[in-house]
PDB file of N, CA and C in Angstrom:
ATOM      1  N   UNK A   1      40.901  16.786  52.718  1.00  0.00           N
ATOM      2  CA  UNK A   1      40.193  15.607  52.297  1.00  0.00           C
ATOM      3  C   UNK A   1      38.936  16.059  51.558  1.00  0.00           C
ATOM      4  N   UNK A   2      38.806  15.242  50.359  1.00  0.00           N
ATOM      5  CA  UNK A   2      37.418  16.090  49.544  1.00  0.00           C
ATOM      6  C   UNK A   2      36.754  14.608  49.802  1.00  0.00           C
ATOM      7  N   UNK A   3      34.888  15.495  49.659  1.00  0.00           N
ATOM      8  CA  UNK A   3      34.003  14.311  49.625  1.00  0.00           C
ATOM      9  C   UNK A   3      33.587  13.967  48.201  1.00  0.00           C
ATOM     10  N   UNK A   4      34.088  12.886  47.840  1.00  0.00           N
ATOM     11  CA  UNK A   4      33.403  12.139  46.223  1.00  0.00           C
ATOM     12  C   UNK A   4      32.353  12.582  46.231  1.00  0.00           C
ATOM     13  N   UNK A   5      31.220  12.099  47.439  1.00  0.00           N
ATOM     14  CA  UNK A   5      29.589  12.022  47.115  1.00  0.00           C
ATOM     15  C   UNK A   5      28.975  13.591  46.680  1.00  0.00           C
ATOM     16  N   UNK A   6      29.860  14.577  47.447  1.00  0.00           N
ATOM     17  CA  UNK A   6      29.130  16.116  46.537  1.00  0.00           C
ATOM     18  C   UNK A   6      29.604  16.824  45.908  1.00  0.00           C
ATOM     19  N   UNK A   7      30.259  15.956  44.990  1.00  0.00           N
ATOM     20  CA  UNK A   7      30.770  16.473  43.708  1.00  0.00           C
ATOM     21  C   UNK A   7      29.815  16.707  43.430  1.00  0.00           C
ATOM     22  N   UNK A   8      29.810  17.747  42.422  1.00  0.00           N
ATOM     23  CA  UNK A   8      28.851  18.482  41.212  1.00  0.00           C
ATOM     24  C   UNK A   8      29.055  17.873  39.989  1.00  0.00           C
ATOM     25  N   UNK A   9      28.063  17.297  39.149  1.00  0.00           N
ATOM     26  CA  UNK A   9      28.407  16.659  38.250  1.00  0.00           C
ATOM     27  C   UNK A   9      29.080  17.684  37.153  1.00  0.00           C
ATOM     28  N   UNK A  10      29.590  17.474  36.198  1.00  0.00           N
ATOM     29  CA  UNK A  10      30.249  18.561  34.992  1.00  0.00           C
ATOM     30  C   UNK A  10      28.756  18.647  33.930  1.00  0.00           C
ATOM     31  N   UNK A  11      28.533  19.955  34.437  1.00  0.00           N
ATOM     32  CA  UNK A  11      28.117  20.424  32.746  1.00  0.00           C
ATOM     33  C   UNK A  11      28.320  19.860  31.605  1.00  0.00           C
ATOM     34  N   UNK A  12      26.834  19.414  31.288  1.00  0.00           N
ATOM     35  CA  UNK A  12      26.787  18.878  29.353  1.00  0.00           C
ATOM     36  C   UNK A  12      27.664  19.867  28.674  1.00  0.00           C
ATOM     37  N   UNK A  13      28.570  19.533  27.771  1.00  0.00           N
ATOM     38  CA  UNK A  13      28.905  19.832  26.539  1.00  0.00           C
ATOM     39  C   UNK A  13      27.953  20.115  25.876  1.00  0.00           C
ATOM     40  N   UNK A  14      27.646  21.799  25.681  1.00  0.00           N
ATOM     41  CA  UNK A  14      26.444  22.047  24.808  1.00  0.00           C
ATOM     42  C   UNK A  14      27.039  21.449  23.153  1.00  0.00           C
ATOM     43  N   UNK A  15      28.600  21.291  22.730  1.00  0.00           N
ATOM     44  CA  UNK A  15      29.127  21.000  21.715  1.00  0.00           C
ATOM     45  C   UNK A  15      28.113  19.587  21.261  1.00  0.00           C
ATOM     46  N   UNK A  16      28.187  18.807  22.091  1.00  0.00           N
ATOM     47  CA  UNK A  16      28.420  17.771  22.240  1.00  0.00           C
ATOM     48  C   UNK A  16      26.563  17.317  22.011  1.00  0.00           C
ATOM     49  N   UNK A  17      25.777  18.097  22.656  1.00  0.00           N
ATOM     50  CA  UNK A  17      24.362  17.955  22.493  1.00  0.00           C
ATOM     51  C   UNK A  17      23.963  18.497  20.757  1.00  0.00           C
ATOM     52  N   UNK A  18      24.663  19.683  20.329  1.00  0.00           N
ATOM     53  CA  UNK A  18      24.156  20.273  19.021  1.00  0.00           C
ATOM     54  C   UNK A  18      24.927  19.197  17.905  1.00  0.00           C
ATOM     55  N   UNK A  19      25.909  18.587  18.814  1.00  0.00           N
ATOM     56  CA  UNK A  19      26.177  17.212  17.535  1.00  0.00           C
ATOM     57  C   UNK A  19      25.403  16.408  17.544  1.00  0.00           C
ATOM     58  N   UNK A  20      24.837  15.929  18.733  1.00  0.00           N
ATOM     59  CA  UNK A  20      23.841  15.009  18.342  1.00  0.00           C
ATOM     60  C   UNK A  20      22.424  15.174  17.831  1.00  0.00           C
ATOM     61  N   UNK A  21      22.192  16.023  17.879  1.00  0.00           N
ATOM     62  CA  UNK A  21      21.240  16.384  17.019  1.00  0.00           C
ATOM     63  C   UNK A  21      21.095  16.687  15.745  1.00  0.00           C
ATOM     64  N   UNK A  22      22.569  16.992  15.346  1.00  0.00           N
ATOM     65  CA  UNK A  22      22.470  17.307  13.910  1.00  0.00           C
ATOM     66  C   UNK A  22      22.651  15.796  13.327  1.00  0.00           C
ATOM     67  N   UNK A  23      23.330  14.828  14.245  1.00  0.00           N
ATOM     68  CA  UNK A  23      22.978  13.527  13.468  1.00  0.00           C
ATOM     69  C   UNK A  23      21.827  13.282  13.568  1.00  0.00           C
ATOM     70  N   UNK A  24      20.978  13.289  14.998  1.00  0.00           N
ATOM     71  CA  UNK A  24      19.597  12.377  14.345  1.00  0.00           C
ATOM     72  C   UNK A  24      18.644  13.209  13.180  1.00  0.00           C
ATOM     73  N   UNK A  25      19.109  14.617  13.088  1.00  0.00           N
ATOM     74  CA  UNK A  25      18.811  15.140  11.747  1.00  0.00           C
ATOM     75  C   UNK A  25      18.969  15.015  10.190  1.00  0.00           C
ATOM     76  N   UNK A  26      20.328  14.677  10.459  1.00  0.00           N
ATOM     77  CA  UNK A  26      20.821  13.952   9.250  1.00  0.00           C
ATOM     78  C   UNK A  26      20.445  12.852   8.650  1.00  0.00           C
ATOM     79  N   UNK A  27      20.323  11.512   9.930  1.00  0.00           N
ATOM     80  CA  UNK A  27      19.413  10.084   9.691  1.00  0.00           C
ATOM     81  C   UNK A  27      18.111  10.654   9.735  1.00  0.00           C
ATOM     82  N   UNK A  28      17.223  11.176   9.890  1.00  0.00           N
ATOM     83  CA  UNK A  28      16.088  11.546   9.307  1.00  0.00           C
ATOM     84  C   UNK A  28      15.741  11.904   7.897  1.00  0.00           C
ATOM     85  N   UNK A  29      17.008  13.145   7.540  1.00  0.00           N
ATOM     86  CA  UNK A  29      16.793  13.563   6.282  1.00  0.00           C
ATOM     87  C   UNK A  29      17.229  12.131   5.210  1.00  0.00           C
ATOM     88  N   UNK A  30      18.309  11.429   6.064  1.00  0.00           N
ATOM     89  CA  UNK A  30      18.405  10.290   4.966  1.00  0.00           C
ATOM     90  C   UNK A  30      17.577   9.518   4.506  1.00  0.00           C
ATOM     91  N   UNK A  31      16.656   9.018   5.583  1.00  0.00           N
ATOM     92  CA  UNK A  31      15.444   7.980   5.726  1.00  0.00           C
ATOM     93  C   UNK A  31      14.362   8.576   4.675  1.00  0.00           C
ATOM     94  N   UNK A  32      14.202   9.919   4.894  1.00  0.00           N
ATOM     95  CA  UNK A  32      13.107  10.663   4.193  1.00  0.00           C
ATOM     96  C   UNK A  32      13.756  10.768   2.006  1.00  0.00           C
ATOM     97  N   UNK A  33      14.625  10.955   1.986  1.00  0.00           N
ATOM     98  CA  UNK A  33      15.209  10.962   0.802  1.00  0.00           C
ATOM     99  C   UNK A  33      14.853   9.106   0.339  1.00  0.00           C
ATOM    100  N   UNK A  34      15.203   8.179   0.574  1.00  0.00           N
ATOM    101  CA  UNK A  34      14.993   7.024   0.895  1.00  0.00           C
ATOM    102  C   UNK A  34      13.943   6.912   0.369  1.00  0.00           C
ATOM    103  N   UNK A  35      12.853   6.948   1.222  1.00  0.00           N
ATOM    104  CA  UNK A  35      11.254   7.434   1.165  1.00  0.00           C
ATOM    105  C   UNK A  35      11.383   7.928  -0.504  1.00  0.00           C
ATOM    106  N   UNK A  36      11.340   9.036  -0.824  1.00  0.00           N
ATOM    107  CA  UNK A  36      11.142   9.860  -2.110  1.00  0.00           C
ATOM    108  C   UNK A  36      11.643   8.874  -2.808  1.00  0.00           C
ATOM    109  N   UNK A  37      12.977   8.145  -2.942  1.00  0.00           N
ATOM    110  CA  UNK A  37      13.494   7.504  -4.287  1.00  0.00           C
ATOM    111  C   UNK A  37      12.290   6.594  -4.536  1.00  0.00           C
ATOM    112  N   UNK A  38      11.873   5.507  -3.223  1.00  0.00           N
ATOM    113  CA  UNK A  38      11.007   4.329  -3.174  1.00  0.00           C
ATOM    114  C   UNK A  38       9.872   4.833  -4.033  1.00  0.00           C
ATOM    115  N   UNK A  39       9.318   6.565  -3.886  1.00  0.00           N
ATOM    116  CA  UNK A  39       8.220   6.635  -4.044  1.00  0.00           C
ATOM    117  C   UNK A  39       8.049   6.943  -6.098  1.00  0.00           C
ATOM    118  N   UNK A  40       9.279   7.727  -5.993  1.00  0.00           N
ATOM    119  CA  UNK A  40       9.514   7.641  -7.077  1.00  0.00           C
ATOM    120  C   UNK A  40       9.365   6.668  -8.322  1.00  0.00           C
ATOM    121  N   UNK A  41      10.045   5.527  -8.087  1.00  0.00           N
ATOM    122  CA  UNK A  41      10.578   3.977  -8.756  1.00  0.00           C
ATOM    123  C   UNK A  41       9.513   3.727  -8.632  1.00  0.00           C
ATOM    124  N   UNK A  42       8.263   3.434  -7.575  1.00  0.00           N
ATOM    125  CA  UNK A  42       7.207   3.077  -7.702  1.00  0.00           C
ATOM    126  C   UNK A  42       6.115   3.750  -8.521  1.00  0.00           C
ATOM    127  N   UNK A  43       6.378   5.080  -8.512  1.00  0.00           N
ATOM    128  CA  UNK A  43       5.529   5.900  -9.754  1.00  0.00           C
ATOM    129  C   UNK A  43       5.968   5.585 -11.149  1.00  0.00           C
ATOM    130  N   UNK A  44       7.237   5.415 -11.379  1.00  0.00           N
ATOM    131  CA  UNK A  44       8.097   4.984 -12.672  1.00  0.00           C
ATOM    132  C   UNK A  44       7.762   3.680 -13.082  1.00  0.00           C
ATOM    133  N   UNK A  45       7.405   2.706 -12.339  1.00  0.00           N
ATOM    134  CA  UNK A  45       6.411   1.360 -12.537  1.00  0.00           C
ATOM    135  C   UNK A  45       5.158   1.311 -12.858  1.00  0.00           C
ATOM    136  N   UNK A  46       4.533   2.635 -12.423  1.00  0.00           N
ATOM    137  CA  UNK A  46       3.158   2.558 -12.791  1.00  0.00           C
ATOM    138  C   UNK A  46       2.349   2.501 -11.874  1.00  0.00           C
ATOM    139  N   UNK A  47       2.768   2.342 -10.815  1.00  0.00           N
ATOM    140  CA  UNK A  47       1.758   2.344  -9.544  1.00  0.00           C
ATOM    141  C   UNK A  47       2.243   1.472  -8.442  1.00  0.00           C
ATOM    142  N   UNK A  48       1.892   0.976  -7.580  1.00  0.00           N
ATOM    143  CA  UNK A  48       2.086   0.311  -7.040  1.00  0.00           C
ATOM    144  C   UNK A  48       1.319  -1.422  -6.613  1.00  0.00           C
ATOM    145  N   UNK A  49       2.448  -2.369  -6.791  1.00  0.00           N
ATOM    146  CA  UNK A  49       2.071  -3.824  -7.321  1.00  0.00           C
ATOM    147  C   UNK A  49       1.076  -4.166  -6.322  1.00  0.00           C
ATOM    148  N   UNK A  50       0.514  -4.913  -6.798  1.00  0.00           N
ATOM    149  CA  UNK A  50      -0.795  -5.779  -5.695  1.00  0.00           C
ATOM    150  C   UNK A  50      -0.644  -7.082  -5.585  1.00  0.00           C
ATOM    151  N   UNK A  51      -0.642  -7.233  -3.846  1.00  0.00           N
ATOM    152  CA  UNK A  51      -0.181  -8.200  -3.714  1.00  0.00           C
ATOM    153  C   UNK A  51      -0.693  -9.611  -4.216  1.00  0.00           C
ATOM    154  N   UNK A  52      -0.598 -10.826  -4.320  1.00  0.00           N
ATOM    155  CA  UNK A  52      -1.157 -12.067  -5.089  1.00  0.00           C
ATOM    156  C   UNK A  52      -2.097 -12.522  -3.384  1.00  0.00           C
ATOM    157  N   UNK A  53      -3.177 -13.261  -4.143  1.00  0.00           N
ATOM    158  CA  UNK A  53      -4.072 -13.762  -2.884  1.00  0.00           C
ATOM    159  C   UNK A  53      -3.526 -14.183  -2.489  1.00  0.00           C
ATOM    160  N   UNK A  54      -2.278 -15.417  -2.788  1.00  0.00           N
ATOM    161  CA  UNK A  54      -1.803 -16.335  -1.486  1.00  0.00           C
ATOM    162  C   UNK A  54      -1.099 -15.611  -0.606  1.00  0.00           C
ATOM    163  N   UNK A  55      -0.203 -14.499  -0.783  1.00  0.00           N
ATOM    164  CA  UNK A  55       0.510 -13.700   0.192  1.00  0.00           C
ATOM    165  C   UNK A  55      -0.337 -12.893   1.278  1.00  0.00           C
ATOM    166  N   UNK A  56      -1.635 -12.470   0.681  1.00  0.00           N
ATOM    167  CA  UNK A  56      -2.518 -11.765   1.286  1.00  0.00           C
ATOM    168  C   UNK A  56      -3.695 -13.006   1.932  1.00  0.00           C
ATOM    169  N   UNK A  57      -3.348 -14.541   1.976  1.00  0.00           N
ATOM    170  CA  UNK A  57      -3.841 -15.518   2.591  1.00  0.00           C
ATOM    171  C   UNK A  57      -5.324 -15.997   2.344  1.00  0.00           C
ATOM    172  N   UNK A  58      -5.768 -15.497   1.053  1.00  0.00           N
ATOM    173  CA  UNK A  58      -7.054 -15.719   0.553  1.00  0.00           C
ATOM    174  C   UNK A  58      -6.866 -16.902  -0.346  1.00  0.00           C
ATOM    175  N   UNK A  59      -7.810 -18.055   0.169  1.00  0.00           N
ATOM    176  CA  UNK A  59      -7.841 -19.202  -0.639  1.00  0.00           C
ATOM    177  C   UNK A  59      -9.233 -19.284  -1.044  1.00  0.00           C
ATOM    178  N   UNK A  60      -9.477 -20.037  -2.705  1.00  0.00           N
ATOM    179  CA  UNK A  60     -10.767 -19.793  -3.347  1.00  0.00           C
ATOM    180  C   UNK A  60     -10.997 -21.293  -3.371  1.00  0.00           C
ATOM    181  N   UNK A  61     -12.314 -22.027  -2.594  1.00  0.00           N
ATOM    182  CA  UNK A  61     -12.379 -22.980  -2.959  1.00  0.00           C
ATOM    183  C   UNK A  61     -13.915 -22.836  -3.753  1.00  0.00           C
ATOM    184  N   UNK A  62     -14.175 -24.264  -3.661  1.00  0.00           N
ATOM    185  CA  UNK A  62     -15.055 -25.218  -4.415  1.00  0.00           C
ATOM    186  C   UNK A  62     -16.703 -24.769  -3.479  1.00  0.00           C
ATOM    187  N   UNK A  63     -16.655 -24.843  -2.195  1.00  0.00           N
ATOM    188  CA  UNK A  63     -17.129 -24.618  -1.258  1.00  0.00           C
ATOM    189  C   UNK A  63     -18.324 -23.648  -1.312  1.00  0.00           C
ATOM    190  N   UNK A  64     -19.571 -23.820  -1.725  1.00  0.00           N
ATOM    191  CA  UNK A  64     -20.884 -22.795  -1.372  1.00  0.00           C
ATOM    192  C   UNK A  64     -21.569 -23.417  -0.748  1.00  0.00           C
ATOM    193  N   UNK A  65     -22.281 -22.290  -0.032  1.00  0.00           N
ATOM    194  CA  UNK A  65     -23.499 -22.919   0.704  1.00  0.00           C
ATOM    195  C   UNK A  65     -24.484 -23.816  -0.211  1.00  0.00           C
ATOM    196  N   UNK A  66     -24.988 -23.965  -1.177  1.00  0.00           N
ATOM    197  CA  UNK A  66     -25.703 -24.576  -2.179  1.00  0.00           C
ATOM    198  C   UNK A  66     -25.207 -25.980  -1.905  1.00  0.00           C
ATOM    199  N   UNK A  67     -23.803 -26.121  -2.388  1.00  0.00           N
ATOM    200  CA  UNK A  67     -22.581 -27.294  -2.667  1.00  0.00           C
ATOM    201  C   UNK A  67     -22.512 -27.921  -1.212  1.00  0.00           C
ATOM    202  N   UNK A  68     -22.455 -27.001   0.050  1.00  0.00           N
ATOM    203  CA  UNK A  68     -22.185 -27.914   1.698  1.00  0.00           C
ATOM    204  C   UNK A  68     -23.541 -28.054   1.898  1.00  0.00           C
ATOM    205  N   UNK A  69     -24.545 -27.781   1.036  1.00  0.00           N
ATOM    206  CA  UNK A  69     -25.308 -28.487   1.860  1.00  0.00           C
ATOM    207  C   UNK A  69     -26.170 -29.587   1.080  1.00  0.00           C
ATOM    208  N   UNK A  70     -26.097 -29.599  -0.261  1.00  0.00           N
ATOM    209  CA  UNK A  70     -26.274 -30.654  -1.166  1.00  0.00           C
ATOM    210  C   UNK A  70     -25.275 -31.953  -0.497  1.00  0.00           C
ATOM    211  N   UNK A  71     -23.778 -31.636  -0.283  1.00  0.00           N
ATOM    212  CA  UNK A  71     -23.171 -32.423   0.211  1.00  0.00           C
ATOM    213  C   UNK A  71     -23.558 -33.581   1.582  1.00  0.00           C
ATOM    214  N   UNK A  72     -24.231 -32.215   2.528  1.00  0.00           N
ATOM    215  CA  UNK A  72     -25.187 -32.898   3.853  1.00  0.00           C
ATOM    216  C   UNK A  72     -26.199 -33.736   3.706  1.00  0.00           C
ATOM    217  N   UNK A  73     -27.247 -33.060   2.714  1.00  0.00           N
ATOM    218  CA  UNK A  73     -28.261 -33.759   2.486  1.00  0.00           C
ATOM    219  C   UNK A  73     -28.235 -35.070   1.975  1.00  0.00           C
ATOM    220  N   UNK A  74     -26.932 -35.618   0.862  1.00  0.00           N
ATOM    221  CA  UNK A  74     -26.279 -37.165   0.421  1.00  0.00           C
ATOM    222  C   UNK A  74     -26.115 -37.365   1.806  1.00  0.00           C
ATOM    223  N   UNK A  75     -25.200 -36.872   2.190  1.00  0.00           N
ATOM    224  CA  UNK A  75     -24.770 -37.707   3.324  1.00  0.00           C
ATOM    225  C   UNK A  75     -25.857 -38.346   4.548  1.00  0.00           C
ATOM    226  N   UNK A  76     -26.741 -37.496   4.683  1.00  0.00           N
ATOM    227  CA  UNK A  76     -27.946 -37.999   5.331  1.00  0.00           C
ATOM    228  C   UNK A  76     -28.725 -38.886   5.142  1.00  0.00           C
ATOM    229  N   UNK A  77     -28.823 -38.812   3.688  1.00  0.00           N
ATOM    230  CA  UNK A  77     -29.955 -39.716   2.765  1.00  0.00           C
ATOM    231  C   UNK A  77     -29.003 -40.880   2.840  1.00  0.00           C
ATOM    232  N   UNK A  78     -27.882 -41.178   3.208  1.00  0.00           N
ATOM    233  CA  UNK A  78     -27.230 -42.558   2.960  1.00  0.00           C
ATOM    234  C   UNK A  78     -27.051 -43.026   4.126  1.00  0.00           C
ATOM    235  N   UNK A  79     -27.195 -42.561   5.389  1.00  0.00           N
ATOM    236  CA  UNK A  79     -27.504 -42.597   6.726  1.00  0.00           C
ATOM    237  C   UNK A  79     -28.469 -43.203   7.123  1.00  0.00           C
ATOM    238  N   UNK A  80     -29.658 -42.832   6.569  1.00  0.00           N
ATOM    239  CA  UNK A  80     -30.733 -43.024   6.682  1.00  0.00           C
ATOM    240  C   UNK A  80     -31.451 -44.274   5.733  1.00  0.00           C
ATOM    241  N   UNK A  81     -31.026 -44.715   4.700  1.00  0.00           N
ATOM    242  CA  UNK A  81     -31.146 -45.290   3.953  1.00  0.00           C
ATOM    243  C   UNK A  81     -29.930 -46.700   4.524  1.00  0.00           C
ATOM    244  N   UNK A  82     -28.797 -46.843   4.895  1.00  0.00           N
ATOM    245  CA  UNK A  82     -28.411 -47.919   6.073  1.00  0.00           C
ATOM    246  C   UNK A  82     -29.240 -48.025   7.199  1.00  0.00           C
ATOM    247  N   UNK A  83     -29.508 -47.142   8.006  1.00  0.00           N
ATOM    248  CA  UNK A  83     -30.440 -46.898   8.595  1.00  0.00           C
ATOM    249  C   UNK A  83     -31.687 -48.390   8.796  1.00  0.00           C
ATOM    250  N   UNK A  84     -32.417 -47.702   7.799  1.00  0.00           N
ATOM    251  CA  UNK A  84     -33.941 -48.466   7.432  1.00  0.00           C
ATOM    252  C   UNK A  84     -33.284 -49.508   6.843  1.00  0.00           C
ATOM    253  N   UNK A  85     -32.557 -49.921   6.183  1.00  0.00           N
ATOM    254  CA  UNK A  85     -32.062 -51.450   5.938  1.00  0.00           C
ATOM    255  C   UNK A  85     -31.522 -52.350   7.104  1.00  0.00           C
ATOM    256  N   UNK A  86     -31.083 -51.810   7.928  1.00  0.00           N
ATOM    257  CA  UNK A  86     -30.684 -52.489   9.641  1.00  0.00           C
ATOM    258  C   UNK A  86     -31.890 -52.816   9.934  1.00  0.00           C
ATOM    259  N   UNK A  87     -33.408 -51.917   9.933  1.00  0.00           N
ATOM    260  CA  UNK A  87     -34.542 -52.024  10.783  1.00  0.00           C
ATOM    261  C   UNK A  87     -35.146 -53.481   9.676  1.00  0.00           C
ATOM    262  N   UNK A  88     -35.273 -53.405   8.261  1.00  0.00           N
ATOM    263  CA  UNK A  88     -35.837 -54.004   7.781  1.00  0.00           C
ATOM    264  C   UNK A  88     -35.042 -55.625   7.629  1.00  0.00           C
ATOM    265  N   UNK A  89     -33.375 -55.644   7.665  1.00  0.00           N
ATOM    266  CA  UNK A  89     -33.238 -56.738   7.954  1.00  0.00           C
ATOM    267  C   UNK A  89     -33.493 -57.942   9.831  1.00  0.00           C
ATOM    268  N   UNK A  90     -33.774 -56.702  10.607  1.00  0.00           N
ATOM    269  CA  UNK A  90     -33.858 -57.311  11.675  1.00  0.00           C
ATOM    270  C   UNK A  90     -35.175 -57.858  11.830  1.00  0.00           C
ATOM    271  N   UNK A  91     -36.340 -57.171  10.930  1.00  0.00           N
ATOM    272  CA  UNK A  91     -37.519 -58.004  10.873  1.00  0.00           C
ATOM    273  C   UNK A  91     -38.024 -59.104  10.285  1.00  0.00           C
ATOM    274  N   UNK A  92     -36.991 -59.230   9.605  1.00  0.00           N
ATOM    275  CA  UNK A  92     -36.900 -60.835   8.283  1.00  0.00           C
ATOM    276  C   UNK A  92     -36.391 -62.256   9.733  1.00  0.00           C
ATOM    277  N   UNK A  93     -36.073 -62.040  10.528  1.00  0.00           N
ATOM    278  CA  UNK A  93     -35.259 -62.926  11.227  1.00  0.00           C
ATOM    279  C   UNK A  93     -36.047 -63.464  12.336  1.00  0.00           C
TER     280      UNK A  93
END
């Protein structure tokens, strides 16, 4: 009667390890060739393109400090100007 539990596991296939390595060598060297063509085509263009503000999420408005706060100051002065017309019609009465 043999015991399953102390079996010895079998020895890696050293075959079997130097294959896999020569693939993830291979997908490396591919990736890297890859690399070179990209870098290439992009030198053959002239450089490399830049992206447009909206992709890079920069929006240009209207908006200066000068402009928001000219904007505040109307808005106050018309506040204020209802304002003193509430006070001055409640004293006519």
């Amino acid at each position: 009667m043999t015991d399953d539990g102390d079996a010895t596991p079998a020895a890696p296939d050293p075959g079997d390890h130097v294959a896999r390595l020569q693939a993830e060598i291979d997908a490396v060297k591919a990736r890297r060739a890859g690399y070179r063509e990209e870098a290439a085509e992009t030198v053959a263009r002239g450089g490399p393109t830049r992206a447009t503000d909206d992709k890079l999420g920069i929006f240009k408005t209207d908006d200066t400090v000068g402009k928001i706060a000219a904007d505040a100051s109307q808005e106050i002065g018309s506040r204020m100007s209802r304002l003193m017309s509430r006070f001055r019609r409640g004293r006519k009465k």
